[in-house]
C-alpha atoms as a PDB file:
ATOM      1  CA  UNK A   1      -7.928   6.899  10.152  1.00  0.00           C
ATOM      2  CA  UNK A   2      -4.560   8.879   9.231  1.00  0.00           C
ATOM      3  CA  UNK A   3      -1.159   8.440  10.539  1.00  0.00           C
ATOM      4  CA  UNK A   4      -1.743  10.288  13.620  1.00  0.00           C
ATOM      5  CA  UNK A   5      -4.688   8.586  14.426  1.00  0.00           C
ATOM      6  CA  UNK A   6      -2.747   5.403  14.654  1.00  0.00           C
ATOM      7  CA  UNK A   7       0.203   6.737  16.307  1.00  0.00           C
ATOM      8  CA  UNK A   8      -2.139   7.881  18.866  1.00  0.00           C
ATOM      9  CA  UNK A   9      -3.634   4.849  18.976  1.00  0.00           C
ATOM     10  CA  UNK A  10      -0.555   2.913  19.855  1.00  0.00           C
ATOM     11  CA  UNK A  11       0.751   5.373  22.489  1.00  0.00           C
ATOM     12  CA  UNK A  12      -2.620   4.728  24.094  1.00  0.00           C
ATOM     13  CA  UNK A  13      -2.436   1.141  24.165  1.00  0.00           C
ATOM     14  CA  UNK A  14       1.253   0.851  24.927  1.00  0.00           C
ATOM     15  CA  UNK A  15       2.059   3.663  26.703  1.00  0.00           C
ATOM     16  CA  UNK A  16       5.760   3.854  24.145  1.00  0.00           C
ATOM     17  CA  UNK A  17       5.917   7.886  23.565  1.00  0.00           C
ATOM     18  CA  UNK A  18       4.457   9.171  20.228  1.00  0.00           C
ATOM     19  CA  UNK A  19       7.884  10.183  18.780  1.00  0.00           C
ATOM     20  CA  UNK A  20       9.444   6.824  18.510  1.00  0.00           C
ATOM     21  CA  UNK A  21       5.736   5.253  17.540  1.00  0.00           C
ATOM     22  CA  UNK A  22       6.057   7.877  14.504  1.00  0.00           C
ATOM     23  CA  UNK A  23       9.605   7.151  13.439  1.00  0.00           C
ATOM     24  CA  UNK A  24       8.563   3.747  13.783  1.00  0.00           C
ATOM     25  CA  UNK A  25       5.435   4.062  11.396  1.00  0.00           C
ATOM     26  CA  UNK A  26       7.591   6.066   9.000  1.00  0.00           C
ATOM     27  CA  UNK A  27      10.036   3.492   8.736  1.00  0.00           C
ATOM     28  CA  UNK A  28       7.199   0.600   7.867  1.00  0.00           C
ATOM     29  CA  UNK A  29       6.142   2.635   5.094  1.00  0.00           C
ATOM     30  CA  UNK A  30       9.464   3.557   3.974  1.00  0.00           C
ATOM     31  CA  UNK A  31      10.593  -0.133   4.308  1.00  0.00           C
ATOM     32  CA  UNK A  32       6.983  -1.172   2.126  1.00  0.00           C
ATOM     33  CA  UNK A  33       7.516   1.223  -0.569  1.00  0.00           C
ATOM     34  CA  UNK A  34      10.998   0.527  -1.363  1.00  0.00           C
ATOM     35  CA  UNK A  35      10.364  -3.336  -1.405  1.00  0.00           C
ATOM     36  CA  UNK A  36       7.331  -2.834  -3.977  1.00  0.00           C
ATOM     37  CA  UNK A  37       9.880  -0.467  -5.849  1.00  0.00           C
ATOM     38  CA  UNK A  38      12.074  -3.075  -6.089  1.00  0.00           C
ATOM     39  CA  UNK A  39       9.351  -5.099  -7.518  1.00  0.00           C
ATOM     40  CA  UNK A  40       9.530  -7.503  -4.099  1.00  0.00           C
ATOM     41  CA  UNK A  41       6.083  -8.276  -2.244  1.00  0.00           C
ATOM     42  CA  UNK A  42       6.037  -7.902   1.403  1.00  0.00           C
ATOM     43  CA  UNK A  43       3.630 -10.585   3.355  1.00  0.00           C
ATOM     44  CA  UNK A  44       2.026  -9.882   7.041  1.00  0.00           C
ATOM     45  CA  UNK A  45       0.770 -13.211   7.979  1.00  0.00           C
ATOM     46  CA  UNK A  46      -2.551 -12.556   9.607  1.00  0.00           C
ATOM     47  CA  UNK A  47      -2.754  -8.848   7.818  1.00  0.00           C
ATOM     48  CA  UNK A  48      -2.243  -9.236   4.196  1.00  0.00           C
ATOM     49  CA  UNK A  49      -0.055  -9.008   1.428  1.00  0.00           C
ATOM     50  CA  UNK A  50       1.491  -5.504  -0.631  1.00  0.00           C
ATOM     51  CA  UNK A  51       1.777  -7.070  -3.807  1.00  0.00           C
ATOM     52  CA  UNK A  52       3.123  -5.586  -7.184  1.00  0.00           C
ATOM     53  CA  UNK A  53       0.731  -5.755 -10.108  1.00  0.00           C
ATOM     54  CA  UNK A  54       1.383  -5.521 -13.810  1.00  0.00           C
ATOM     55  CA  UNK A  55      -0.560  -3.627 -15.963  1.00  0.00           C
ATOM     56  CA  UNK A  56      -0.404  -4.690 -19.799  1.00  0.00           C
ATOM     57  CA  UNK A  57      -0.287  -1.953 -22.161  1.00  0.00           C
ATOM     58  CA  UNK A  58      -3.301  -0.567 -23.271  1.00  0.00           C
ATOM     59  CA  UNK A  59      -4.761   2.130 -26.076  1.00  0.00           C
ATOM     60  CA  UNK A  60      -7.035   5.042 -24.769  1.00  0.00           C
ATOM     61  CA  UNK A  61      -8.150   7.398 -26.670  1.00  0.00           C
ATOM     62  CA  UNK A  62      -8.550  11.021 -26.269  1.00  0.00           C
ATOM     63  CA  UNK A  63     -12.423  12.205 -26.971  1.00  0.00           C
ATOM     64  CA  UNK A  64     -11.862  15.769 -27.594  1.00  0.00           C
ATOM     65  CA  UNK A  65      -9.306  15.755 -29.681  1.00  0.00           C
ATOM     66  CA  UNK A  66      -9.968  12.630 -31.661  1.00  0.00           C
ATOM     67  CA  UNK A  67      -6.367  10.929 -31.110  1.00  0.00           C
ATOM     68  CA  UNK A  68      -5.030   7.652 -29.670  1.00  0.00           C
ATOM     69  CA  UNK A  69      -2.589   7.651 -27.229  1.00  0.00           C
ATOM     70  CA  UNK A  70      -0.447   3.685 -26.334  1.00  0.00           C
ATOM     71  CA  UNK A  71      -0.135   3.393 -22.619  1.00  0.00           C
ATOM     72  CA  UNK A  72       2.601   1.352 -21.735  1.00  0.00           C
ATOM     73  CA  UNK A  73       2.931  -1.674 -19.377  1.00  0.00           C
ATOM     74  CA  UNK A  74       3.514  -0.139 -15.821  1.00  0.00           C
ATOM     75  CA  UNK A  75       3.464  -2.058 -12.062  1.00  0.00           C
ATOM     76  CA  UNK A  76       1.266  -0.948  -9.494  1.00  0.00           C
ATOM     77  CA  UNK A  77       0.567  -1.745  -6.126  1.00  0.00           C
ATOM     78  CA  UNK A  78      -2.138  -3.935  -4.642  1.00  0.00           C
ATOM     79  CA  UNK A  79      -3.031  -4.705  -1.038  1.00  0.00           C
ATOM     80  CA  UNK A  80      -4.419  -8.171  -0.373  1.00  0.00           C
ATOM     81  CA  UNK A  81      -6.151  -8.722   2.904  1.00  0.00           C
ATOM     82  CA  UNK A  82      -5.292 -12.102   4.723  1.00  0.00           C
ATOM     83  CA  UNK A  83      -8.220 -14.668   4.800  1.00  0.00           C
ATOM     84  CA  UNK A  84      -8.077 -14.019   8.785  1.00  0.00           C
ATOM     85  CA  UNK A  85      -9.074 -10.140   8.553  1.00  0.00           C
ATOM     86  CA  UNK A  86     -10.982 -10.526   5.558  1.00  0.00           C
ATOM     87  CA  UNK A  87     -13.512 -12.967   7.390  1.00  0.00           C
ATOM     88  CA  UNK A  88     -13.267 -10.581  10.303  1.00  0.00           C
ATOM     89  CA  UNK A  89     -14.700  -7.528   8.322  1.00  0.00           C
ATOM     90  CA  UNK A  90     -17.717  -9.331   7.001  1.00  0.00           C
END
């Protein structure tokens, strides 16, 4: 499902025109991705969680041309599902 699938989807359901559904939408994501930037989770009781994850750093190597590289520690985000919609998917 994309972003205009569920902008469609809400206009069906609550008849609210797609323009405002969209700058809506927008500003969720907006809203979510500057939280996590800021290294705060956001929590959707009955949804799930955006979370911020630390990755340690790590040595990789490269195959071809036989050298090491050090890859720092770096955040990344994580979606947990709530107990409530994980127990609804199974």
């Amino acid at each position: 499902m994309t972003k205009a699938d569920i902008v469609n989807e809400i206009a069906k359901t609550t008849g609210i025109d797609k323009q405002s559904i969209l700058t809506t939408v927008e500003a969720f994501m907006e809203t979510v991705k500057n939280s996590l930037a800021k290294e705060e989770d956001v929590f959707l009781r009955g949804f799930g969680s955006f979370i911020v994850k630390k990755r340690a750093q790590k040595t990789a190597r490269n195959i071809s041309k036989n050298t090491t590289l050090i890859i720092p520690e770096h955040n990344i985000p994580a979606f947990k599902p709530a107990k409530t919609f994980a127990e609804m998917l199974k």
